[in-house]
PDB file of N, CA and C in Angstrom:
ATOM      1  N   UNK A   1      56.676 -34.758 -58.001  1.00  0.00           N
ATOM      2  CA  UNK A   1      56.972 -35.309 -56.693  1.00  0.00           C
ATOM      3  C   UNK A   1      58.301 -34.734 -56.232  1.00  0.00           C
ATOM      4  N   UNK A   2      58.258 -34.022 -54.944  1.00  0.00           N
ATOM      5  CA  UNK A   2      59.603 -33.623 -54.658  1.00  0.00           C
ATOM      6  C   UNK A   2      60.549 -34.670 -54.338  1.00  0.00           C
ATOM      7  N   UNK A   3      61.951 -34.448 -53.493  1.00  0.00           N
ATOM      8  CA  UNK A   3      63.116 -35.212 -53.344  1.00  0.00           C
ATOM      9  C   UNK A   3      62.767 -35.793 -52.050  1.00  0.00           C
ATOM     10  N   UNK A   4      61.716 -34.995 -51.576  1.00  0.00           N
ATOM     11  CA  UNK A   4      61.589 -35.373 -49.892  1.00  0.00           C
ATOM     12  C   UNK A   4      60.386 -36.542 -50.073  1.00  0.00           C
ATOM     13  N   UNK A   5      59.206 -36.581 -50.912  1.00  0.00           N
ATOM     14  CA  UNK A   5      58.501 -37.363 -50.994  1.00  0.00           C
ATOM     15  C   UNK A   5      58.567 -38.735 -51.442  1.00  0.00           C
ATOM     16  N   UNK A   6      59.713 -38.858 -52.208  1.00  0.00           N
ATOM     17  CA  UNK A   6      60.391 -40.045 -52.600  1.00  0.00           C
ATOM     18  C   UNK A   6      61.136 -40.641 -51.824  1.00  0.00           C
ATOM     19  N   UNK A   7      61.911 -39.845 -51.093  1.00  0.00           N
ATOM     20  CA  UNK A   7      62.246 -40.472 -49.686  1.00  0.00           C
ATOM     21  C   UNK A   7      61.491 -41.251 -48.731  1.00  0.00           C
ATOM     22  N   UNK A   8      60.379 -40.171 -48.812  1.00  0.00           N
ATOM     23  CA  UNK A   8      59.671 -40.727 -48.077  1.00  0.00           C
ATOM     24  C   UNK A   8      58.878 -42.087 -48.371  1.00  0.00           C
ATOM     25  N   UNK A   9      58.424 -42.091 -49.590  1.00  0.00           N
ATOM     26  CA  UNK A   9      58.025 -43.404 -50.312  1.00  0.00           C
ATOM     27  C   UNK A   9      59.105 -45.120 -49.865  1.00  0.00           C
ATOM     28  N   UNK A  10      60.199 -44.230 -49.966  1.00  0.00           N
ATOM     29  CA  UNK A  10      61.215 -45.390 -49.775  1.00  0.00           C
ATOM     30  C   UNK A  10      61.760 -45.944 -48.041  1.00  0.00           C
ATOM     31  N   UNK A  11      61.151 -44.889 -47.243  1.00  0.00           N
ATOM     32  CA  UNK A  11      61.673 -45.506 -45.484  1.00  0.00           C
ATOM     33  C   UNK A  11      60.217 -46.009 -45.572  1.00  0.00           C
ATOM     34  N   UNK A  12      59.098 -45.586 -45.669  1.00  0.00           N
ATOM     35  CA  UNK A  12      58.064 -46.074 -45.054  1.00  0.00           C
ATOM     36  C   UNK A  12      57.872 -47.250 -45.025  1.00  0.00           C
ATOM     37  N   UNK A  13      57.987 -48.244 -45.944  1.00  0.00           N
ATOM     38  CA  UNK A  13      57.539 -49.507 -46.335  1.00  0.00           C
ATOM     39  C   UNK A  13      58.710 -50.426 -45.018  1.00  0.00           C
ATOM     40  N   UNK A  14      60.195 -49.813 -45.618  1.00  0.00           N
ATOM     41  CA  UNK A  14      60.853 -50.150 -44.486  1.00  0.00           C
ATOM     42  C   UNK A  14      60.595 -50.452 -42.783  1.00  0.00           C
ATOM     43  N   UNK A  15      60.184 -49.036 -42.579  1.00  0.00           N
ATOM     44  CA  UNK A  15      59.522 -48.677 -41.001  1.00  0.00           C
ATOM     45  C   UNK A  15      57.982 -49.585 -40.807  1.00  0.00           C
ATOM     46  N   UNK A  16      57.351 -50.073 -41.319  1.00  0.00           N
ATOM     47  CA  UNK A  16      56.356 -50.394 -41.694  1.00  0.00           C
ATOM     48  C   UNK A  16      56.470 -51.896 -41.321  1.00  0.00           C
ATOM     49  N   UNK A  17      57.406 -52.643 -41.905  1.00  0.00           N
ATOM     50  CA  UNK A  17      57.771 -53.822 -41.703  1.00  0.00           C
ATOM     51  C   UNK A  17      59.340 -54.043 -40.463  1.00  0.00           C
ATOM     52  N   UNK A  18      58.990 -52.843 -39.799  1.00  0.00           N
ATOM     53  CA  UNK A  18      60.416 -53.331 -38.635  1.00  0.00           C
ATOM     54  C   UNK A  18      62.058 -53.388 -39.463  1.00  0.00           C
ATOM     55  N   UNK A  19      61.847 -53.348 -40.439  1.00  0.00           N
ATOM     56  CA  UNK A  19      63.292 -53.519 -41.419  1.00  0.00           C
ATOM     57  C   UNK A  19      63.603 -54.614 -41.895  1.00  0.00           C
ATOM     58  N   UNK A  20      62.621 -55.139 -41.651  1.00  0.00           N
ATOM     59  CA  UNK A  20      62.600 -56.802 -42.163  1.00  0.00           C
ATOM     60  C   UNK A  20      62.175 -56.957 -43.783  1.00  0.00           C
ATOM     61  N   UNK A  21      62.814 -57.763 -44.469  1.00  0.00           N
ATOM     62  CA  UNK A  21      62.510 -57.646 -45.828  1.00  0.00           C
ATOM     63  C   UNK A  21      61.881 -59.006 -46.279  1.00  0.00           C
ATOM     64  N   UNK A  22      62.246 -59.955 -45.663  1.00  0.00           N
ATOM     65  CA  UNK A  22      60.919 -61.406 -46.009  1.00  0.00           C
ATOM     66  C   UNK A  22      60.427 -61.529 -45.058  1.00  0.00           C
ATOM     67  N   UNK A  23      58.642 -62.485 -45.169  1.00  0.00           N
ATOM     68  CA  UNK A  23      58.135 -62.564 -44.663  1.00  0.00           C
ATOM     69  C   UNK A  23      58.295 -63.705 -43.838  1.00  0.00           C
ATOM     70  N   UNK A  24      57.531 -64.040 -42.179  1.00  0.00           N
ATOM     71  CA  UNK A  24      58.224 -64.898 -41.455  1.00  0.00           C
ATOM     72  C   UNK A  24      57.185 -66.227 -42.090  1.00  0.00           C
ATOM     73  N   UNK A  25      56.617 -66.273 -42.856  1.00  0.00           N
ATOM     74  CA  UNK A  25      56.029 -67.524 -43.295  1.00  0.00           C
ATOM     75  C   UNK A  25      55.340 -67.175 -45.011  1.00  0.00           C
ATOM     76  N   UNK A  26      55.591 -68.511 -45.677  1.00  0.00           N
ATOM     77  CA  UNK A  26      55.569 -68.184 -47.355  1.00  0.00           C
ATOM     78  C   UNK A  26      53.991 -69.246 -47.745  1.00  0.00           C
ATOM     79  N   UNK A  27      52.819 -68.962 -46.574  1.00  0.00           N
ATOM     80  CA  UNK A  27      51.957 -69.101 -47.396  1.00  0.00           C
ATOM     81  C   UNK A  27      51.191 -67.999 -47.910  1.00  0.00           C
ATOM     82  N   UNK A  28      51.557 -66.914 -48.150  1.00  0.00           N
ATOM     83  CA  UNK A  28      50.513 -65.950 -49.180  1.00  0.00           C
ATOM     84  C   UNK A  28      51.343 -65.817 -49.873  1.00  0.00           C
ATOM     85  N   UNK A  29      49.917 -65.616 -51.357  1.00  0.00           N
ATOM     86  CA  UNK A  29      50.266 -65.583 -52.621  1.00  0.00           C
ATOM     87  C   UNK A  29      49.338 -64.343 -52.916  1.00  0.00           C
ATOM     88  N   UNK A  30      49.564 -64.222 -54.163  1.00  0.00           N
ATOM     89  CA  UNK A  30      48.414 -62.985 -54.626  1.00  0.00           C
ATOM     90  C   UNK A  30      46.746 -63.162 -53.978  1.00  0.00           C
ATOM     91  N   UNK A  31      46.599 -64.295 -54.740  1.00  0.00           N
ATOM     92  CA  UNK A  31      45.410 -64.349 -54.701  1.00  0.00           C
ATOM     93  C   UNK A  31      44.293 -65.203 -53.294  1.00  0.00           C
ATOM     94  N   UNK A  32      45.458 -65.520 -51.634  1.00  0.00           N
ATOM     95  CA  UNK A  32      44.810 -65.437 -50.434  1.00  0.00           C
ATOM     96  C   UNK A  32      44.320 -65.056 -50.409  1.00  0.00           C
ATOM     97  N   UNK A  33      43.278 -65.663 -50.097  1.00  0.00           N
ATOM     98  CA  UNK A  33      41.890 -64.645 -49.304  1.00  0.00           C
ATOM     99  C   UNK A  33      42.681 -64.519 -47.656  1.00  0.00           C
ATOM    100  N   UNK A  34      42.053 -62.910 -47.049  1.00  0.00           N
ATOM    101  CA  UNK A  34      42.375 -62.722 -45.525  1.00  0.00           C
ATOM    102  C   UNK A  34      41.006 -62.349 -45.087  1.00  0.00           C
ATOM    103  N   UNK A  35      41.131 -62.498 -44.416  1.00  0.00           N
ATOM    104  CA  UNK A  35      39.329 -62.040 -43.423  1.00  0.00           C
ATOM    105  C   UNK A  35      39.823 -62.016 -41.897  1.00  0.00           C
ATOM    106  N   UNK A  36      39.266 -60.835 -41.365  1.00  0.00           N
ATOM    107  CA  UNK A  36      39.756 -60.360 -39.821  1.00  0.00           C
ATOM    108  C   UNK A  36      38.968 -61.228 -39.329  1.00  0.00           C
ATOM    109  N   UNK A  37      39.562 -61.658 -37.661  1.00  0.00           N
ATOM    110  CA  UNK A  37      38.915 -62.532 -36.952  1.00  0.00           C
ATOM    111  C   UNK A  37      38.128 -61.935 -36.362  1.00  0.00           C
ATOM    112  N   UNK A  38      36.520 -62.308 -36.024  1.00  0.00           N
ATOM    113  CA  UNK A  38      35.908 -61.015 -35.604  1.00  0.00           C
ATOM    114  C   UNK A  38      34.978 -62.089 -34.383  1.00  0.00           C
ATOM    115  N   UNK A  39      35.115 -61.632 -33.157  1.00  0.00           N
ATOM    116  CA  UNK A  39      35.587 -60.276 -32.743  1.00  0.00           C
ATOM    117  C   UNK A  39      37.792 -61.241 -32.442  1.00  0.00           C
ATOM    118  N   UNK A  40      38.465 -59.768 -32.477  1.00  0.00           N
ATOM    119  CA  UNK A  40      39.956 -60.249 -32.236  1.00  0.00           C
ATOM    120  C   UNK A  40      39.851 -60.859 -31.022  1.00  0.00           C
ATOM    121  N   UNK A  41      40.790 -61.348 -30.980  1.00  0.00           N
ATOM    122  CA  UNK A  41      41.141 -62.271 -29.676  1.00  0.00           C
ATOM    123  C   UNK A  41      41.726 -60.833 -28.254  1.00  0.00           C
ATOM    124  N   UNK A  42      41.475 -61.288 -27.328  1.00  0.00           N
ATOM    125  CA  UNK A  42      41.502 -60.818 -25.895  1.00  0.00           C
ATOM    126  C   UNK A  42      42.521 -60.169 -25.745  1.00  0.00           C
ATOM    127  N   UNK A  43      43.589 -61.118 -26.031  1.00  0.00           N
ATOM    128  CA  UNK A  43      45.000 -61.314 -25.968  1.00  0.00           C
ATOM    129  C   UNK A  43      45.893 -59.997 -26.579  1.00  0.00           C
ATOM    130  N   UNK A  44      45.343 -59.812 -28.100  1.00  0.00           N
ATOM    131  CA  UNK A  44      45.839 -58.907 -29.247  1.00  0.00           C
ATOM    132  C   UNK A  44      46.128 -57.772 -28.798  1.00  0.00           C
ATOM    133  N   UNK A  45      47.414 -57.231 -29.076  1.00  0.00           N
ATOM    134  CA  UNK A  45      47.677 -55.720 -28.735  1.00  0.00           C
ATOM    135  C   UNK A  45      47.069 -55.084 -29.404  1.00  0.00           C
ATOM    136  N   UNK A  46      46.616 -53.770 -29.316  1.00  0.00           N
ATOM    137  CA  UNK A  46      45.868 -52.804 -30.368  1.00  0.00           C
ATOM    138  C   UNK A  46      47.244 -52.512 -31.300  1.00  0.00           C
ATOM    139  N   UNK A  47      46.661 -52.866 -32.798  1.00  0.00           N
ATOM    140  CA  UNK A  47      47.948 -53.020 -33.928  1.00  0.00           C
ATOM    141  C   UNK A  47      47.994 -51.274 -34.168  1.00  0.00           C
ATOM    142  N   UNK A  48      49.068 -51.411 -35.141  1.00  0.00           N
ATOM    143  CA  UNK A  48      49.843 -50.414 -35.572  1.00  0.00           C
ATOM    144  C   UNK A  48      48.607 -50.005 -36.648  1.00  0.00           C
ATOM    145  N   UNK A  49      48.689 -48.168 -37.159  1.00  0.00           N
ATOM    146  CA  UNK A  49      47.785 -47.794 -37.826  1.00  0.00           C
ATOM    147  C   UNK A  49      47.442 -48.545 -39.514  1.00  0.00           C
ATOM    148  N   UNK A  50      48.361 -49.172 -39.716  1.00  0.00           N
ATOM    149  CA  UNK A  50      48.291 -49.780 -41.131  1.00  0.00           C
ATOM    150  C   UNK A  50      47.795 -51.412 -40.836  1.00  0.00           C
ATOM    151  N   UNK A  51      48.294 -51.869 -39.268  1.00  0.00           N
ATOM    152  CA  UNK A  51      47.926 -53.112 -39.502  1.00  0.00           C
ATOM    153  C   UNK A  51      46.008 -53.155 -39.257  1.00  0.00           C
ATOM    154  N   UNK A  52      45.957 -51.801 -38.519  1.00  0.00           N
ATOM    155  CA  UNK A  52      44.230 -51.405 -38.222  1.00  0.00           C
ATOM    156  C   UNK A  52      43.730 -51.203 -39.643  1.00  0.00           C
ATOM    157  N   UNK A  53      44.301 -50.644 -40.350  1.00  0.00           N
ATOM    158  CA  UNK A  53      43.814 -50.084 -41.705  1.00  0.00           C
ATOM    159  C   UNK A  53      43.221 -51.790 -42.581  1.00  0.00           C
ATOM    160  N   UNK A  54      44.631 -52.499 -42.856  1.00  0.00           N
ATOM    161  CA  UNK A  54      44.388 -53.969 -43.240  1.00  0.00           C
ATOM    162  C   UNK A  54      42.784 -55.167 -42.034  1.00  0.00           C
ATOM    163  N   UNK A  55      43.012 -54.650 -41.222  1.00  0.00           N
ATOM    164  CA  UNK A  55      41.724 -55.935 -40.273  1.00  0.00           C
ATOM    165  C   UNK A  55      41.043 -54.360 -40.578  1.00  0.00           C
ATOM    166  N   UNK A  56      40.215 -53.424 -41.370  1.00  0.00           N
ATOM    167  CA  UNK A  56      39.254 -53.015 -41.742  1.00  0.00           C
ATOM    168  C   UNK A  56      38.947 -53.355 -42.924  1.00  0.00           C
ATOM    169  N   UNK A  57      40.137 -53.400 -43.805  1.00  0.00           N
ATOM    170  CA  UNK A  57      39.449 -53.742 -45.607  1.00  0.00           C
ATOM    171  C   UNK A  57      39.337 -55.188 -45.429  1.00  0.00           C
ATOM    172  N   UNK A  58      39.415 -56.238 -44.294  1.00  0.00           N
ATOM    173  CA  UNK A  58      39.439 -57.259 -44.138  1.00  0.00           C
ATOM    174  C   UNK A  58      38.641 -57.899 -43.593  1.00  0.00           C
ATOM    175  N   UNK A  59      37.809 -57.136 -43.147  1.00  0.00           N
ATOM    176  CA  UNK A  59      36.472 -57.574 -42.275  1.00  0.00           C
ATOM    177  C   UNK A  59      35.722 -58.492 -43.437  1.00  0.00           C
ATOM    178  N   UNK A  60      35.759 -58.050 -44.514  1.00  0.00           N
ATOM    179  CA  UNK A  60      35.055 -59.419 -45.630  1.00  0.00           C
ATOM    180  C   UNK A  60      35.862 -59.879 -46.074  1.00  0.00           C
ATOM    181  N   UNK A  61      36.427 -60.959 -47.086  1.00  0.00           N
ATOM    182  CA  UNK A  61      37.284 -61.758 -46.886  1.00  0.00           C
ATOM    183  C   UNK A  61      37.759 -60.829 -48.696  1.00  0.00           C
ATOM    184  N   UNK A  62      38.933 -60.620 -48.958  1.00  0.00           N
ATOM    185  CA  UNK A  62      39.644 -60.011 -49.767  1.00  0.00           C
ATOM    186  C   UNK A  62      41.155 -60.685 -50.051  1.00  0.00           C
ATOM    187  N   UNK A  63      41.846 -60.292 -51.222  1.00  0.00           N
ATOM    188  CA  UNK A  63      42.579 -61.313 -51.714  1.00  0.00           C
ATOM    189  C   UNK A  63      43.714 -60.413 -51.389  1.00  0.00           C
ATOM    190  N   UNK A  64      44.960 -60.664 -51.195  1.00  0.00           N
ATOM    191  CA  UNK A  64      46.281 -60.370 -50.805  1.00  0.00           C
ATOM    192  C   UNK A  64      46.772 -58.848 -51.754  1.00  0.00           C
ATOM    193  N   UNK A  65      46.247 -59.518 -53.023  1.00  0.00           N
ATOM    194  CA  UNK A  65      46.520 -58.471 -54.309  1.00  0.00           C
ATOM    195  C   UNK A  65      45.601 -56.617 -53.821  1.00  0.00           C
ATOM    196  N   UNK A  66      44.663 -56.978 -53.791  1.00  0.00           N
ATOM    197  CA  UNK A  66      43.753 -56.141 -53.220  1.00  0.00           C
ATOM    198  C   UNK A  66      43.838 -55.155 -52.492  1.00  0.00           C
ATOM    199  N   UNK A  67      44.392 -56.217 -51.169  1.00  0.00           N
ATOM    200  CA  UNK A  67      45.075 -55.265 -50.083  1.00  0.00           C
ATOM    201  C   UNK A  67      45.877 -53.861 -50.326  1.00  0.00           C
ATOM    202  N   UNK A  68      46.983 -54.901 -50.841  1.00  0.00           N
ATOM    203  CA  UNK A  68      47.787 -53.961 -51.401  1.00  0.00           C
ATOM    204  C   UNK A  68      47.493 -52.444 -52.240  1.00  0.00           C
ATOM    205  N   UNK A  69      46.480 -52.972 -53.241  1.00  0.00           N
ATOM    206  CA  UNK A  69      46.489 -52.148 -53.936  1.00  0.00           C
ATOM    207  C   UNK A  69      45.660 -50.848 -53.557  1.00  0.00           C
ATOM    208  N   UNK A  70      44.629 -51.290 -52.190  1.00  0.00           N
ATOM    209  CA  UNK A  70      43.949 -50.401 -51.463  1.00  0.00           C
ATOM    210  C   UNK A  70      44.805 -49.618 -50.587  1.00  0.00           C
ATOM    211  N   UNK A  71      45.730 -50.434 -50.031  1.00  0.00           N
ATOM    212  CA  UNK A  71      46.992 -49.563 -49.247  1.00  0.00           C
ATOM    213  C   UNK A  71      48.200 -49.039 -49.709  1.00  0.00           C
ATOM    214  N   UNK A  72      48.099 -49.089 -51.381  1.00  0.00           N
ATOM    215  CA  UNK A  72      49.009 -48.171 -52.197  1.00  0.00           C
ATOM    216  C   UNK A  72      50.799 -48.492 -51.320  1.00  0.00           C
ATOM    217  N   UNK A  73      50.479 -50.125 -51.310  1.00  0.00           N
ATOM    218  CA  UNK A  73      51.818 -50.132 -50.753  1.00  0.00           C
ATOM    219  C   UNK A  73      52.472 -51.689 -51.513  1.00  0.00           C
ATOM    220  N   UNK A  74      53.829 -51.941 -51.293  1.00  0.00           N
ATOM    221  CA  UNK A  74      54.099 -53.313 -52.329  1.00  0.00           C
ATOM    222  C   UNK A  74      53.623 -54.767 -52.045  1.00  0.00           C
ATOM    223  N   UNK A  75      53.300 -55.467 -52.651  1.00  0.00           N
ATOM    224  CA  UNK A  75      52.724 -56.521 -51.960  1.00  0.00           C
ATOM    225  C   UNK A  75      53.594 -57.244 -50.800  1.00  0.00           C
ATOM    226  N   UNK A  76      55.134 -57.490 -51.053  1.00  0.00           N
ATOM    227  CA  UNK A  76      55.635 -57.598 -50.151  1.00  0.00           C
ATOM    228  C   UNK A  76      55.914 -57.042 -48.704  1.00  0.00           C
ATOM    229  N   UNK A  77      55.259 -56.068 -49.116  1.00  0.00           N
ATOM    230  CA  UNK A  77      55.531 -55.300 -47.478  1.00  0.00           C
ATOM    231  C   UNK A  77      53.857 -55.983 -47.030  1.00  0.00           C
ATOM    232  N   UNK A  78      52.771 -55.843 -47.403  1.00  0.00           N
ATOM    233  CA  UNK A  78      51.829 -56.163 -47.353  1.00  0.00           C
ATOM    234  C   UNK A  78      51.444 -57.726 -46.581  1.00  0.00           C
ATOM    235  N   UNK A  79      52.627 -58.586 -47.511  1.00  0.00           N
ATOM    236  CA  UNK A  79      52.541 -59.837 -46.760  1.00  0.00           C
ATOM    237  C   UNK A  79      53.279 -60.008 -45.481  1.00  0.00           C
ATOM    238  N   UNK A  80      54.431 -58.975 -45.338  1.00  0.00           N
ATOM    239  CA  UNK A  80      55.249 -59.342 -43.941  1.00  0.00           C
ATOM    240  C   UNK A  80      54.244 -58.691 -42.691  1.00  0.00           C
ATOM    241  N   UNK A  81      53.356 -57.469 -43.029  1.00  0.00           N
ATOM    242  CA  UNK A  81      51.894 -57.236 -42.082  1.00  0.00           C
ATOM    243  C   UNK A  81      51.471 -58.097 -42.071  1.00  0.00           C
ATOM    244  N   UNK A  82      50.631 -59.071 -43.233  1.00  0.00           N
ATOM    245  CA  UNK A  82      50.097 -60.193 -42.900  1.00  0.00           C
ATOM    246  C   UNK A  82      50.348 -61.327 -42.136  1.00  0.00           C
ATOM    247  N   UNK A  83      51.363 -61.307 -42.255  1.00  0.00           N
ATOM    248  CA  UNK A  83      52.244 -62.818 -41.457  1.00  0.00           C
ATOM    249  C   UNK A  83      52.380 -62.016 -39.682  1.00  0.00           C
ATOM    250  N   UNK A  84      52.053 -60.546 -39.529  1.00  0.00           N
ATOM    251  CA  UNK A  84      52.295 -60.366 -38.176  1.00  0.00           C
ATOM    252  C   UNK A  84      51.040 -60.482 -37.471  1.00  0.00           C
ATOM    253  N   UNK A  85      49.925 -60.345 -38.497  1.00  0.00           N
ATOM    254  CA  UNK A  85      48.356 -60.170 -37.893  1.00  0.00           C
ATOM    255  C   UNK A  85      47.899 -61.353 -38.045  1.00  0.00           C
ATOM    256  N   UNK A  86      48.287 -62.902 -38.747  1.00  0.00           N
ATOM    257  CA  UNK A  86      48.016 -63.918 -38.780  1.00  0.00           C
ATOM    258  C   UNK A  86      49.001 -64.533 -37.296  1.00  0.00           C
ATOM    259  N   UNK A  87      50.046 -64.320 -36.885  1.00  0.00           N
ATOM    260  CA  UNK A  87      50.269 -64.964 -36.067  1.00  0.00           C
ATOM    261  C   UNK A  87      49.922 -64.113 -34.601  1.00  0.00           C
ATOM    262  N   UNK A  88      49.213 -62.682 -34.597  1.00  0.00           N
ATOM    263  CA  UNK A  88      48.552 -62.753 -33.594  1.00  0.00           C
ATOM    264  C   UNK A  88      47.276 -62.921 -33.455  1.00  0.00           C
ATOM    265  N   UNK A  89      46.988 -63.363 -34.453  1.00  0.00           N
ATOM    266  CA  UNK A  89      45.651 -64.719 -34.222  1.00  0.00           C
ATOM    267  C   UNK A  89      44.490 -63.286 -34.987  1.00  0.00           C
ATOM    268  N   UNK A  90      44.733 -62.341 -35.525  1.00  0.00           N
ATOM    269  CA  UNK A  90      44.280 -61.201 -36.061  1.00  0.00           C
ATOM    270  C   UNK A  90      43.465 -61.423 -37.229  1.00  0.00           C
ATOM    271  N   UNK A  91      43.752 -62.134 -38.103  1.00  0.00           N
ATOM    272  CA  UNK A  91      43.314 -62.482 -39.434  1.00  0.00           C
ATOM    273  C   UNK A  91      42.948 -63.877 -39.641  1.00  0.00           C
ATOM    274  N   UNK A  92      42.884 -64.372 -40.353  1.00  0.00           N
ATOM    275  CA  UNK A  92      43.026 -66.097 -40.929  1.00  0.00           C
ATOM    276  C   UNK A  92      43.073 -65.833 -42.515  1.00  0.00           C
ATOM    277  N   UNK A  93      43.772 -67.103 -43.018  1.00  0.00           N
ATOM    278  CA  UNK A  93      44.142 -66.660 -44.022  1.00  0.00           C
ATOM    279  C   UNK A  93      43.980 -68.425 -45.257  1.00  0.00           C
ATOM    280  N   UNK A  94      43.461 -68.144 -45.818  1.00  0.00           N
ATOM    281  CA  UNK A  94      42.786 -69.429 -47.093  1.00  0.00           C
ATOM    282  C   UNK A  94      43.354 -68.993 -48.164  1.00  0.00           C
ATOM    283  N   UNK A  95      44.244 -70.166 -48.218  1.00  0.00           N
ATOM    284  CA  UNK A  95      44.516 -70.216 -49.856  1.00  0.00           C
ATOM    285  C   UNK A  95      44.000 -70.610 -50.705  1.00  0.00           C
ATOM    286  N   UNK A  96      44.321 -70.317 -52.430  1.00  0.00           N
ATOM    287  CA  UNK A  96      43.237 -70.444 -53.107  1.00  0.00           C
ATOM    288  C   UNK A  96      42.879 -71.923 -53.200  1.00  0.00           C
ATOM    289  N   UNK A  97      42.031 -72.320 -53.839  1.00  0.00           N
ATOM    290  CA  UNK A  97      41.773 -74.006 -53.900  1.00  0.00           C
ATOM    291  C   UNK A  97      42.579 -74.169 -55.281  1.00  0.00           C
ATOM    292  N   UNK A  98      42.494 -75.724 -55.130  1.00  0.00           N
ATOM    293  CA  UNK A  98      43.554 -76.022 -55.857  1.00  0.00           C
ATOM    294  C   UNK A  98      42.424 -76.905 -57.080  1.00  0.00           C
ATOM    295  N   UNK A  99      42.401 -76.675 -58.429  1.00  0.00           N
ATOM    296  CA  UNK A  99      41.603 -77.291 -59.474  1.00  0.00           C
ATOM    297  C   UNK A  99      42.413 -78.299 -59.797  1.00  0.00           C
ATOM    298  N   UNK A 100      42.191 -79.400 -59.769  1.00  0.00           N
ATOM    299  CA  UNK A 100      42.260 -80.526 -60.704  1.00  0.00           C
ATOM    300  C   UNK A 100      42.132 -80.633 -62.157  1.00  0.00           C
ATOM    301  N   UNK A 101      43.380 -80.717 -62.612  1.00  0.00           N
ATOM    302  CA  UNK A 101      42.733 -80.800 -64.763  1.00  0.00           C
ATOM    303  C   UNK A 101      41.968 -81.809 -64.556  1.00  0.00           C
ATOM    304  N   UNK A 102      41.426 -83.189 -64.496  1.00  0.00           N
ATOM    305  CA  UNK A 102      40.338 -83.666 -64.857  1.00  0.00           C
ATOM    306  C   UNK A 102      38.963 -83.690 -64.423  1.00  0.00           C
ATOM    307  N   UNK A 103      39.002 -82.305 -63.358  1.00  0.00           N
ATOM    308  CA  UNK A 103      37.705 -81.729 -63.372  1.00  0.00           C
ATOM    309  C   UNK A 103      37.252 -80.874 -64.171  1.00  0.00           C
ATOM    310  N   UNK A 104      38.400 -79.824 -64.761  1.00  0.00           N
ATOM    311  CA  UNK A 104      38.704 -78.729 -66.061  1.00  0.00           C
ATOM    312  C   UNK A 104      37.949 -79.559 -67.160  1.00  0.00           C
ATOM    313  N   UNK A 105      38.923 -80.841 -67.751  1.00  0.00           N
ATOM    314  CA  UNK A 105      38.683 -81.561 -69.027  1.00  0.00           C
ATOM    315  C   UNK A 105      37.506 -81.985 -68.839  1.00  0.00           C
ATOM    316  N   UNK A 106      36.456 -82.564 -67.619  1.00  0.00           N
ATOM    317  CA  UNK A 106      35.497 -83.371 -67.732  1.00  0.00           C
ATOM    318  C   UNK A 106      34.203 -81.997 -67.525  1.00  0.00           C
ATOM    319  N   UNK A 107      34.459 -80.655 -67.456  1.00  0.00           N
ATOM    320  CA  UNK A 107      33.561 -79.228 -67.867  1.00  0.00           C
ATOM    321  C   UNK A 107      33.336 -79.058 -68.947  1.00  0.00           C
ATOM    322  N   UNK A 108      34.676 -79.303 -69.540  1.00  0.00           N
ATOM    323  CA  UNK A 108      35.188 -78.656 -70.945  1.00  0.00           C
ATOM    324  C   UNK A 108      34.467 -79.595 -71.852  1.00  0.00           C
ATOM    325  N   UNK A 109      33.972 -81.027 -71.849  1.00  0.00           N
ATOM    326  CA  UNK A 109      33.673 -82.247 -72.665  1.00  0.00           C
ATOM    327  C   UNK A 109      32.296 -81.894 -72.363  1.00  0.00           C
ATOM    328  N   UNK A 110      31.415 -81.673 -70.846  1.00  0.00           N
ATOM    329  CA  UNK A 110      30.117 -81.784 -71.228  1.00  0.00           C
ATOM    330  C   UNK A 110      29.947 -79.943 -71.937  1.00  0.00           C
ATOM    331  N   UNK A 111      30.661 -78.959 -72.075  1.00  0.00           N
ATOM    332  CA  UNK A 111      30.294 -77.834 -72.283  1.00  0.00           C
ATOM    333  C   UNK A 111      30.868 -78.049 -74.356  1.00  0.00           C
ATOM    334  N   UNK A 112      31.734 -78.897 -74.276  1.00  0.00           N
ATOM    335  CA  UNK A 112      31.480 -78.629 -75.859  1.00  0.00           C
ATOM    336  C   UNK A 112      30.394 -79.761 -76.349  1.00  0.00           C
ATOM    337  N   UNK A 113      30.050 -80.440 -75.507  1.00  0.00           N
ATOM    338  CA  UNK A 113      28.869 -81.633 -75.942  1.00  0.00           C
ATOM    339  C   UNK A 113      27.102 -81.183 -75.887  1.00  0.00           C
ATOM    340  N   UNK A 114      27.064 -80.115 -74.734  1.00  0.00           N
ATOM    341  CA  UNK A 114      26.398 -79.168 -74.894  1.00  0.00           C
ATOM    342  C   UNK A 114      25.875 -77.751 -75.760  1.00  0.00           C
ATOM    343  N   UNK A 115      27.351 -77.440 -76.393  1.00  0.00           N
ATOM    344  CA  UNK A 115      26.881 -76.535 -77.532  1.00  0.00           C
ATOM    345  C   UNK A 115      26.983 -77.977 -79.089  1.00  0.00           C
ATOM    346  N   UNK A 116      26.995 -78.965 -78.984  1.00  0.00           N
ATOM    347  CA  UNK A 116      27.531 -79.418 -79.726  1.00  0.00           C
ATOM    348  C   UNK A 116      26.143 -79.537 -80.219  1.00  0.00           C
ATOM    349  N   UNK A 117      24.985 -79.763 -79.133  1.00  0.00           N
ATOM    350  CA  UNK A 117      23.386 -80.117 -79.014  1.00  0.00           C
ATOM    351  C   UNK A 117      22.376 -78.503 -79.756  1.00  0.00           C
ATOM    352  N   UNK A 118      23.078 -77.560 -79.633  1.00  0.00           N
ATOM    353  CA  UNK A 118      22.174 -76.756 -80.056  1.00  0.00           C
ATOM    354  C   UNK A 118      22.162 -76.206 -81.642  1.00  0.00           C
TER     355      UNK A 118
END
């Protein structure tokens, strides 16, 4: 990798996110699901080529981690796009569900009571 390509590795993410380094809202995690709003709203400016790139791998609903790793870029830069295409109404965004241990423990009791039977 030359001196210039590493450079370059290092403004893009920058330029990418406006120079902003957190995101303007802390609900994504790795594992959000995002799914593009389809069809976008009226309103929506035509986004920037990466935020077009993200509402394409997003058209089915895909997890935050994902994204990223399809756009070979850090997750954090990833989520401050997200937080710009969720608040122009671009995406929607579900977090994961939340398990209960005594739904875990009361699986775990009929699944060892079940091999317990064979």
């Amino acid at each position: 990798m030359s001196q210039g390509d590493e450079a370059g590795r290092l403004v893009r993410p920058f330029t990418l996110t406006g120079g902003r380094t957190r995101p303007s809202r802390a609900d994504f995690t790795l594992i959000t699901t995002v799914t593009a709003v389809d069809p976008p709203p009226e309103r929506a400016a035509r986004p920037q080529p990466e935020h077009a790139r993200i509402l394409r791998l997003s058209a089915r609903p895909v997890a935050v981690a994902e994204l990223a790793a399809h756009l070979d870029l850090p997750v954090s830069v990833v989520v401050i796009m997200l937080c710009d295409l969720l608040e122009a109404g671009l995406i929607t965004a579900r977090p994961p569900r939340s398990v209960s241990g005594a739904a875990d423990l009361d699986l775990l009791q009929k699944v060892r009571d079940g091999l317990g039977r064979i």
